[in-house]
C-alpha atoms as a PDB file:
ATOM      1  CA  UNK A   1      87.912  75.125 -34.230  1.00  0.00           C
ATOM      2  CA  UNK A   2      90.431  72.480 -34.921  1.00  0.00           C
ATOM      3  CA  UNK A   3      89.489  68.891 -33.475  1.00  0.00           C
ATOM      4  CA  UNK A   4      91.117  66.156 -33.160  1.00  0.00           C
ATOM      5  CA  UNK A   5      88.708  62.904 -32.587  1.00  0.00           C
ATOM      6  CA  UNK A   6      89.833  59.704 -31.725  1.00  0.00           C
ATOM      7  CA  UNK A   7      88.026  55.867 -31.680  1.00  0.00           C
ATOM      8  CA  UNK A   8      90.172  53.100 -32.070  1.00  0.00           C
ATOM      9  CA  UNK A   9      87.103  50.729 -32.063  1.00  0.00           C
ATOM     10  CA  UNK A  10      87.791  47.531 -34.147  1.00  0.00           C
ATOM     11  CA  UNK A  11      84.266  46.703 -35.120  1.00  0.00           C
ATOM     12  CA  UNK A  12      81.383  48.813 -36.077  1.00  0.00           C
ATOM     13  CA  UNK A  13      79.286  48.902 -33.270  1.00  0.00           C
ATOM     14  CA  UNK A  14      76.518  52.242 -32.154  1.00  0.00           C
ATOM     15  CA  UNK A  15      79.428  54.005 -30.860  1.00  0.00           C
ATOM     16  CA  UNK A  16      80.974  54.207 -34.128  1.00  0.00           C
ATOM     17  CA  UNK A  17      77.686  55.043 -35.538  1.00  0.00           C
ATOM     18  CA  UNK A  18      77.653  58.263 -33.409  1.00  0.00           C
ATOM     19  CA  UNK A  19      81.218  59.143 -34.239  1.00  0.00           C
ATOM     20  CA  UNK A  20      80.893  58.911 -37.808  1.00  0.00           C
ATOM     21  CA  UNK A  21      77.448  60.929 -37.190  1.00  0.00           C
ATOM     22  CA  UNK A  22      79.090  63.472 -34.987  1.00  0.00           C
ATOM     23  CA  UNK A  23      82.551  63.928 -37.105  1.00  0.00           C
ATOM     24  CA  UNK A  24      80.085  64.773 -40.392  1.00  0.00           C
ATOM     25  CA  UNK A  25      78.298  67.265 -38.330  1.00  0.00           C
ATOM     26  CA  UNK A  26      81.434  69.072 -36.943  1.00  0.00           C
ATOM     27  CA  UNK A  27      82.959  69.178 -40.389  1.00  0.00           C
ATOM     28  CA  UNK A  28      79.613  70.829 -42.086  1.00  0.00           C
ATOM     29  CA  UNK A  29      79.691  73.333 -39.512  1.00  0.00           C
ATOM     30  CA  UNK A  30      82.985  74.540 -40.658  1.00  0.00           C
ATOM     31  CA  UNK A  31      85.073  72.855 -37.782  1.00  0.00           C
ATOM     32  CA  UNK A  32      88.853  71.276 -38.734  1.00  0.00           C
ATOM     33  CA  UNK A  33      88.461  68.012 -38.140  1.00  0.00           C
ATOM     34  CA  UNK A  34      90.959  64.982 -38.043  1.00  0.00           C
ATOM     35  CA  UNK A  35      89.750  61.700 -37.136  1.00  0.00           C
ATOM     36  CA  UNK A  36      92.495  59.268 -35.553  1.00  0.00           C
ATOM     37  CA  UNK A  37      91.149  54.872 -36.825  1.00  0.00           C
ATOM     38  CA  UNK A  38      91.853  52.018 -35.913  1.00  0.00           C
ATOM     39  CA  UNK A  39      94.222  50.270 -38.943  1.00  0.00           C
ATOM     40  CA  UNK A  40      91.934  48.510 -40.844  1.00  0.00           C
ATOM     41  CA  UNK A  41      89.296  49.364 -38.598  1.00  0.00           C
ATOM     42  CA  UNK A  42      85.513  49.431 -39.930  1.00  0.00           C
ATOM     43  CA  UNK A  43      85.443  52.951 -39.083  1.00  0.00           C
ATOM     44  CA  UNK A  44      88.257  53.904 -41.017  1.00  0.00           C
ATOM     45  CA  UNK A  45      86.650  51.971 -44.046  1.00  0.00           C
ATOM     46  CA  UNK A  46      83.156  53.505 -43.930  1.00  0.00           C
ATOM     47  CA  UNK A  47      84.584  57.113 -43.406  1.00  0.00           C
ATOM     48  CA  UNK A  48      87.553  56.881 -46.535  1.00  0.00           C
ATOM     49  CA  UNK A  49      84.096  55.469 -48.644  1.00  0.00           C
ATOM     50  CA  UNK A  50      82.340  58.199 -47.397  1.00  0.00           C
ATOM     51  CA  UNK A  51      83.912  61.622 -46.361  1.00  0.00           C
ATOM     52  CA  UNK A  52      82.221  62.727 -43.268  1.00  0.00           C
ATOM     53  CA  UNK A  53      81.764  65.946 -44.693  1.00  0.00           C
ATOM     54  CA  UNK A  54      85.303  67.102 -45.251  1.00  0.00           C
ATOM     55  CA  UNK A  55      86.513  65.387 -41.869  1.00  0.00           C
ATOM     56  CA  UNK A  56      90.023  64.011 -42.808  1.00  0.00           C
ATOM     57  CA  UNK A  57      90.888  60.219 -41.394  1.00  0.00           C
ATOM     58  CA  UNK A  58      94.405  58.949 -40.384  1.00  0.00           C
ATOM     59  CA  UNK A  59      94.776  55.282 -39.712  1.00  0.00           C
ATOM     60  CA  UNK A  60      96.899  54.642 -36.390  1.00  0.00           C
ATOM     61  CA  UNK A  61      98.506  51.431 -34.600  1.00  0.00           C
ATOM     62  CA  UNK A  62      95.952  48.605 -33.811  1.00  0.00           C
ATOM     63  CA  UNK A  63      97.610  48.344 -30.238  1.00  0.00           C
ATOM     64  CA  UNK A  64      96.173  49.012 -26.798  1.00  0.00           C
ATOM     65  CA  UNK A  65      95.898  51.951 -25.520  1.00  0.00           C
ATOM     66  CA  UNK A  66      99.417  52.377 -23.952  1.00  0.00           C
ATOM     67  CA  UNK A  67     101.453  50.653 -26.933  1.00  0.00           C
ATOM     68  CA  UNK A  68     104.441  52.677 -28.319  1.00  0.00           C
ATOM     69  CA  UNK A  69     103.344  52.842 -31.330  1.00  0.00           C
ATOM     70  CA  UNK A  70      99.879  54.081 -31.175  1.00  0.00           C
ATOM     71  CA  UNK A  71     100.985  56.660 -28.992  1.00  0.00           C
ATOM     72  CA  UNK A  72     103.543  57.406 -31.290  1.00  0.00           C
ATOM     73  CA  UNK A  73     101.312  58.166 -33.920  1.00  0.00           C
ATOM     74  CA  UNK A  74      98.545  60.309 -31.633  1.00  0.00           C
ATOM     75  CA  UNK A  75     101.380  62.285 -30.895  1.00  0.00           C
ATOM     76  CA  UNK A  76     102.807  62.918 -34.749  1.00  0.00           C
ATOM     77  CA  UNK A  77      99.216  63.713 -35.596  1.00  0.00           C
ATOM     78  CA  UNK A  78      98.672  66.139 -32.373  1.00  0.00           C
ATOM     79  CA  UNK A  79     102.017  67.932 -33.602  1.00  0.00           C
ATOM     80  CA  UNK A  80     101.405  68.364 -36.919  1.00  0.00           C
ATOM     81  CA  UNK A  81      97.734  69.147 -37.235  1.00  0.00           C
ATOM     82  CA  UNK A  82      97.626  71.039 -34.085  1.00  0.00           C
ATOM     83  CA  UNK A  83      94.088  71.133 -32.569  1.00  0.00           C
ATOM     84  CA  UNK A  84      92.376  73.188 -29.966  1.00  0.00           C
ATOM     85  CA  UNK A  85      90.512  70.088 -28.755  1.00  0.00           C
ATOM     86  CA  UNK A  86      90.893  66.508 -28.305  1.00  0.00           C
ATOM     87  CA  UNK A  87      87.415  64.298 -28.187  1.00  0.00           C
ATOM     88  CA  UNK A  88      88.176  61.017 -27.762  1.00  0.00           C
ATOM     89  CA  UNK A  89      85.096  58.841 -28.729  1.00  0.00           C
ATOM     90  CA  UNK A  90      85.669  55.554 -27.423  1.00  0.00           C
ATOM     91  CA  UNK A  91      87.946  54.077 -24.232  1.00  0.00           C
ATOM     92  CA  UNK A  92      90.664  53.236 -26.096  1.00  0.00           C
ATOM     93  CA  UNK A  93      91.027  56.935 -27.411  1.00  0.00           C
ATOM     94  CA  UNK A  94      90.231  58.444 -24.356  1.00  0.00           C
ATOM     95  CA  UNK A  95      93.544  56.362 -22.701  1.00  0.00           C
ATOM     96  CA  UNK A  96      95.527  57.536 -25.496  1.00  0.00           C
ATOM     97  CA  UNK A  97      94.910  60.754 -25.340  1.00  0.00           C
ATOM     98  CA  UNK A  98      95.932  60.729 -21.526  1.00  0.00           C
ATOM     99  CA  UNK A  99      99.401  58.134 -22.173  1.00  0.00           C
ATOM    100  CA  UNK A 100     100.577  59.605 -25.163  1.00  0.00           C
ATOM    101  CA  UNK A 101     100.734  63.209 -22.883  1.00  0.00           C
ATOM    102  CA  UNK A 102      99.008  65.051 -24.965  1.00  0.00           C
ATOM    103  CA  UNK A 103      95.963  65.932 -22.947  1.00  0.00           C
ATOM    104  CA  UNK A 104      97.668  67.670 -20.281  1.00  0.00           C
ATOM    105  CA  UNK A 105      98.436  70.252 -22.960  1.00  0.00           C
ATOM    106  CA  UNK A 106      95.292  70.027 -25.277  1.00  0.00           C
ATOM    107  CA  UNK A 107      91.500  70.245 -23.446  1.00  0.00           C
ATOM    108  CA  UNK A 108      90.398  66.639 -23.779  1.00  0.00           C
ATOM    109  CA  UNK A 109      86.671  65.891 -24.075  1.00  0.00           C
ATOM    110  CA  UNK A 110      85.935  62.135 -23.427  1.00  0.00           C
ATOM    111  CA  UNK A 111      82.375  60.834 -24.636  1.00  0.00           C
ATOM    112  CA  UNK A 112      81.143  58.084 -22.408  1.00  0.00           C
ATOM    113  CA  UNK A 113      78.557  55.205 -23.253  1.00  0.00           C
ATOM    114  CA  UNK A 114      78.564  52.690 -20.470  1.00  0.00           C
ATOM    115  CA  UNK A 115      77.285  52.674 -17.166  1.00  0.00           C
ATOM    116  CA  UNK A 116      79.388  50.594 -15.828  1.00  0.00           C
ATOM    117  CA  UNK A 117      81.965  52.007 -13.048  1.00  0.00           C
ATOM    118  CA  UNK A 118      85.664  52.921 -14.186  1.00  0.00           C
ATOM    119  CA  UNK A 119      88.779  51.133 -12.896  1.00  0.00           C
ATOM    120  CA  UNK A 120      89.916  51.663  -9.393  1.00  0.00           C
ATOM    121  CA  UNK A 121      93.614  51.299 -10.117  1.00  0.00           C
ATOM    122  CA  UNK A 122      96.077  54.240  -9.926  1.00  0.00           C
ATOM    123  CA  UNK A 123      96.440  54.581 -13.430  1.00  0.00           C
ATOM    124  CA  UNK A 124      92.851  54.106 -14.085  1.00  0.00           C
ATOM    125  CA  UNK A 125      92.480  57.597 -11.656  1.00  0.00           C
ATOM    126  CA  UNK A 126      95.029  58.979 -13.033  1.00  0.00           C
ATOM    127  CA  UNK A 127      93.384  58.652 -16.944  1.00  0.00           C
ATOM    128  CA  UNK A 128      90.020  59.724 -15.694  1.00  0.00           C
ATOM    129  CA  UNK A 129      90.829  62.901 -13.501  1.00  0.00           C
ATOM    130  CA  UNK A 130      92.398  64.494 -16.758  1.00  0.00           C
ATOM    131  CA  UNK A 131      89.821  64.996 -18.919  1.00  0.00           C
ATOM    132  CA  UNK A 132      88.491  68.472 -19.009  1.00  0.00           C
ATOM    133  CA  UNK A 133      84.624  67.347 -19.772  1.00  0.00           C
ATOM    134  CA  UNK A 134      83.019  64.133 -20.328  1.00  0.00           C
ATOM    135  CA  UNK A 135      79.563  63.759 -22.382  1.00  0.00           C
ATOM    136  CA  UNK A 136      77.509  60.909 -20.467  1.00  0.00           C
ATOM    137  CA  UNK A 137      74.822  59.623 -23.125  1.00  0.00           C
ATOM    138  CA  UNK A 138      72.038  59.616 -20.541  1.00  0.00           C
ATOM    139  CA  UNK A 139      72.013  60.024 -16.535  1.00  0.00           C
ATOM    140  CA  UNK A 140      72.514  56.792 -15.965  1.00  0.00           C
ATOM    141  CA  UNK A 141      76.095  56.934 -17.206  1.00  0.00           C
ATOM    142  CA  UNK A 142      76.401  60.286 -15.880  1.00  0.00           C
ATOM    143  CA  UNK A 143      75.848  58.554 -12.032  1.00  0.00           C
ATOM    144  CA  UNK A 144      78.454  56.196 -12.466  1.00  0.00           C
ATOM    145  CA  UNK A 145      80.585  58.805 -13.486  1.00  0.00           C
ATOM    146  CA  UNK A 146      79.808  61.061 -10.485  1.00  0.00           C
ATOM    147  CA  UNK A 147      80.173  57.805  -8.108  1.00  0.00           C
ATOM    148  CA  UNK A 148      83.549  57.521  -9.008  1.00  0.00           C
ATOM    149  CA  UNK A 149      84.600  60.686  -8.191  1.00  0.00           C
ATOM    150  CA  UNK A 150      84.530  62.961 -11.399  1.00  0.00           C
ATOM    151  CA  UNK A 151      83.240  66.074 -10.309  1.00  0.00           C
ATOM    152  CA  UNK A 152      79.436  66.943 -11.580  1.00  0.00           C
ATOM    153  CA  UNK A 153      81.497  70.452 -13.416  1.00  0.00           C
ATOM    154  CA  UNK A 154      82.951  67.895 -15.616  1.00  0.00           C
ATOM    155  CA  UNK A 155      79.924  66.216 -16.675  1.00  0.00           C
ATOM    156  CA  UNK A 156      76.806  66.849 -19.511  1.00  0.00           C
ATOM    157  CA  UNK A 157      74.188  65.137 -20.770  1.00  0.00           C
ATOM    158  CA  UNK A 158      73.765  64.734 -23.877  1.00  0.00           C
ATOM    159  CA  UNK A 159      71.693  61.506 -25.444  1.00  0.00           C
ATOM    160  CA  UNK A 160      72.942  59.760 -28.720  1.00  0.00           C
ATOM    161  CA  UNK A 161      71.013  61.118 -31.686  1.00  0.00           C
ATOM    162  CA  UNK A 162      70.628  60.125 -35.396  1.00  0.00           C
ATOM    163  CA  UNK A 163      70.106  62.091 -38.471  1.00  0.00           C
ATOM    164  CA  UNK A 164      67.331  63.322 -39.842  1.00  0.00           C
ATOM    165  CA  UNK A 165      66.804  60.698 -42.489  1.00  0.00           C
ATOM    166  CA  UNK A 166      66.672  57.816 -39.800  1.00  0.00           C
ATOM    167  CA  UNK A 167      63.038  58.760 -39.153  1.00  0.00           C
ATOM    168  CA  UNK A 168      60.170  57.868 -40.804  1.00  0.00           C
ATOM    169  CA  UNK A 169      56.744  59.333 -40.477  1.00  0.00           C
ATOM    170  CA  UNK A 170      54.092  56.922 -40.078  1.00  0.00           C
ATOM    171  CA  UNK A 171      50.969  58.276 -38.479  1.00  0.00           C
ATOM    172  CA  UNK A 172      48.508  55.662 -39.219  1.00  0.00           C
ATOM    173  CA  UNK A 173      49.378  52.205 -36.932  1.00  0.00           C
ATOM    174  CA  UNK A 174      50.419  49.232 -39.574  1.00  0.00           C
ATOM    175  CA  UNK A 175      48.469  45.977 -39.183  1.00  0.00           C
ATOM    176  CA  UNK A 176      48.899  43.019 -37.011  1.00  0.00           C
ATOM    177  CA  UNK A 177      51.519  40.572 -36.929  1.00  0.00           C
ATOM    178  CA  UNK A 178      53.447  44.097 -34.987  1.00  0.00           C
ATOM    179  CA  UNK A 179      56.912  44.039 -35.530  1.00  0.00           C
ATOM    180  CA  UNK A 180      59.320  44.686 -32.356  1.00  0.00           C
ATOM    181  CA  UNK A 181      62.895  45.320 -33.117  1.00  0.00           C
ATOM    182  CA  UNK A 182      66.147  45.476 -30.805  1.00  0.00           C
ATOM    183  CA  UNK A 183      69.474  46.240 -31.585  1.00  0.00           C
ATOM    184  CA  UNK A 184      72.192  46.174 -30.139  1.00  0.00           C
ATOM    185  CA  UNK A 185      75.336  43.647 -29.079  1.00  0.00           C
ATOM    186  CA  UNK A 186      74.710  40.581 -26.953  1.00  0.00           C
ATOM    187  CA  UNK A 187      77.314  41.479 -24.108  1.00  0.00           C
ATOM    188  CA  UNK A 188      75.012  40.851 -21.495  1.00  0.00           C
ATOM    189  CA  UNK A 189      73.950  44.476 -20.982  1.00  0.00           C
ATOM    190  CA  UNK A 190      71.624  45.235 -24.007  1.00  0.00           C
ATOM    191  CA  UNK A 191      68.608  44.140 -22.469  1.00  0.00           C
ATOM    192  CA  UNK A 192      68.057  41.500 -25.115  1.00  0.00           C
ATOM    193  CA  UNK A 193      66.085  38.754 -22.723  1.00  0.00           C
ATOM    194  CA  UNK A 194      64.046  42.190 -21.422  1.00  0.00           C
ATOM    195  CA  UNK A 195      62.967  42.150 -25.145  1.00  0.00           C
ATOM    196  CA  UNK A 196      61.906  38.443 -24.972  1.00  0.00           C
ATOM    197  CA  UNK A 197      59.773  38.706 -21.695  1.00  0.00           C
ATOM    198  CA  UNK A 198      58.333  42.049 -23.189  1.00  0.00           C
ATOM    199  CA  UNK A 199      57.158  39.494 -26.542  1.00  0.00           C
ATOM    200  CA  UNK A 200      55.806  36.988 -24.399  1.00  0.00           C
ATOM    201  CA  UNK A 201      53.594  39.170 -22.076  1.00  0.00           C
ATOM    202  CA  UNK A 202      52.002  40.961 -25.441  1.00  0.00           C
ATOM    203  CA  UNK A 203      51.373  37.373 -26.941  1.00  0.00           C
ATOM    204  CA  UNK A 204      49.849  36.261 -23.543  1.00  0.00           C
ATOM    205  CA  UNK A 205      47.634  39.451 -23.850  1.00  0.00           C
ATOM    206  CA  UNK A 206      46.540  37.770 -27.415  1.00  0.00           C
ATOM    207  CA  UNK A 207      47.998  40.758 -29.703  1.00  0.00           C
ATOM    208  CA  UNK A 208      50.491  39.032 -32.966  1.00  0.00           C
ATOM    209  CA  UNK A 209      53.781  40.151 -32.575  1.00  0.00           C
ATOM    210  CA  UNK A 210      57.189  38.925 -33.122  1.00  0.00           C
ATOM    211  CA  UNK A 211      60.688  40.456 -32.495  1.00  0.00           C
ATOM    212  CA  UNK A 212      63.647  40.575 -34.662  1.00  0.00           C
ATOM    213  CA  UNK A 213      67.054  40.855 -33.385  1.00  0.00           C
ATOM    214  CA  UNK A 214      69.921  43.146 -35.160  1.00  0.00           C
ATOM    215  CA  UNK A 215      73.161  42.081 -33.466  1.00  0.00           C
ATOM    216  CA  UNK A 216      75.055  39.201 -31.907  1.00  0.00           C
ATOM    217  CA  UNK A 217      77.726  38.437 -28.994  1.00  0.00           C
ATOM    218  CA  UNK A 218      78.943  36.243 -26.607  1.00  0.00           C
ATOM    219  CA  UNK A 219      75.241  35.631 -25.141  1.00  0.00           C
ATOM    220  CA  UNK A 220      73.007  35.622 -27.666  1.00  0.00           C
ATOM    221  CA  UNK A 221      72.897  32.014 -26.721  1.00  0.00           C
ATOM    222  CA  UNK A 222      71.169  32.373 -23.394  1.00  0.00           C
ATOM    223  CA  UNK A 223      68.916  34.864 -25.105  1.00  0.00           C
ATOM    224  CA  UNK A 224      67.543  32.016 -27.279  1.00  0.00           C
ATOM    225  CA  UNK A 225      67.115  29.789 -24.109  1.00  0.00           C
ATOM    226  CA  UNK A 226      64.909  32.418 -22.702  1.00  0.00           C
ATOM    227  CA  UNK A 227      62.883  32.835 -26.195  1.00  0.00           C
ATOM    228  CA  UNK A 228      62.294  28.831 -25.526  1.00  0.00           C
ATOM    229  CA  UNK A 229      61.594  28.518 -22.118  1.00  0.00           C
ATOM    230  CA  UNK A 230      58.955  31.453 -23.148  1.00  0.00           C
ATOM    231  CA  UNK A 231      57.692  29.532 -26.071  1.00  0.00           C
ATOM    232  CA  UNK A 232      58.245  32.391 -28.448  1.00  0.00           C
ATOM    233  CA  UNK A 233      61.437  31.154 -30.425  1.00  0.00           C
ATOM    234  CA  UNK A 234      59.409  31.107 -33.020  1.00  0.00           C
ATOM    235  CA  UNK A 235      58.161  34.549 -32.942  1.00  0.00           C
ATOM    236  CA  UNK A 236      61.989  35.585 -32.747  1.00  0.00           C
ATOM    237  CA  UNK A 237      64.449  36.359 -35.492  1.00  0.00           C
ATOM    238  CA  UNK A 238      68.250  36.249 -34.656  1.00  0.00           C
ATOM    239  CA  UNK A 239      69.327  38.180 -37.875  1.00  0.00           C
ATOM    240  CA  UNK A 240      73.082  38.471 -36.293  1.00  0.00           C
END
């Protein structure tokens, strides 16, 4: 099968993660597949220094999602490599796929990660009624996709996963001080200050433990203030 995958992500974040997971997998399978970046993207960088397995990688227009020249370029691409499937990985790909007319044409497959409700504009109906499937990581994603009309036929299940080598056997439990770690952007929807008051009930229960953070954002601030007002700042790494 011939893909086409698009995320126009600028940063490197777990959706990009699971792209550059997904796209090796395709590719050792024996799948075509083309991978539409972000310019200068992180994305683009990590899968040039590391060839997802044969996946091939074309660098497109840094724009949003309906500027002429991104949608130029989805549409060369579409043209010339000429794929039985679109997936677009991201939101940005997913309203490219629709603008630049190509999914009408070409089954588009839309992976969604957030739970939050789409748009309720015209346009914003008019870019989620044309997918043909979309792949909610988890049911709570799937709801919010069913609440806003898209029609439980167009929707699977299917958690994030990592690769083999992410795991680590361990059978026997490591000594005290317990390390907790969460990671993730601060955007306010992580769950970060969920970690905190998690850390402070086990200290309260008199077990050592402290919690290191992998990520940052906009509210990593008012994460800290919660780590003090707990009295566990300094049981807390911000690693960024």
């Amino acid at each position: 099968m011939r893909i086409l995958a698009l995320d126009l992500g600028a940063g490197w974040r777990g959706g990009q993660t699971q792209t550059a997971l997904i796209s090796a997998g395709l590719a050792a399978r024996g799948h075509a597949l083309t991978l539409l970046a972000r310019r200068g993207s992180a994305l683009a960088r990590e899968m040039r220094g590391a060839p997802a397995g044969g996946a091939r990688v074309v660098e497109v227009s840094a724009g949003f999602e309906a500027s002429p020249g991104l949608l130029l370029g989805v549409s060369r691409e579409t043209r010339s490599f000429g794929p039985d499937v679109l997936w677009a990985s991201d939101a940005r790909g997913h309203g490219a796929a629709v603008w630049s007319v190509t999914a009408p044409r070409i089954p588009l497959v839309v992976h969604r990660r957030v739970s939050f409700p789409p748009g309720r504009s015209v346009l914003s109906k008019v870019k989620y009624r044309v997918p043909r499937r979309y792949v909610a990581v988890s049911n709570g994603v799937a709801a919010s996709l069913r609440n806003a009309g898209i029609e439980e036929a167009r929707i699977t299940v299917l958690p994030d996963g990592l690769a083999p080598r992410s795991y680590v056997d361990r059978p026997e439990v490591p000594a005290p001080p317990f390390q907790l770690v969460h990671v993730g952007a601060f955007d306010g929807l992580k769950g970060q200050e969920v970690a905190v008051r998690a850390l402070a009930r086990v200290v309260a229960l008199g077990l050592d433990a402290n919690l290191l953070f992998l990520g940052d954002g906009p509210h990593r601030a008012e994460v800290e203030r919660e780590a003090a007002t707990l009295a566990v700042t300094a049981r807390c790494t911000f690693a960024g």
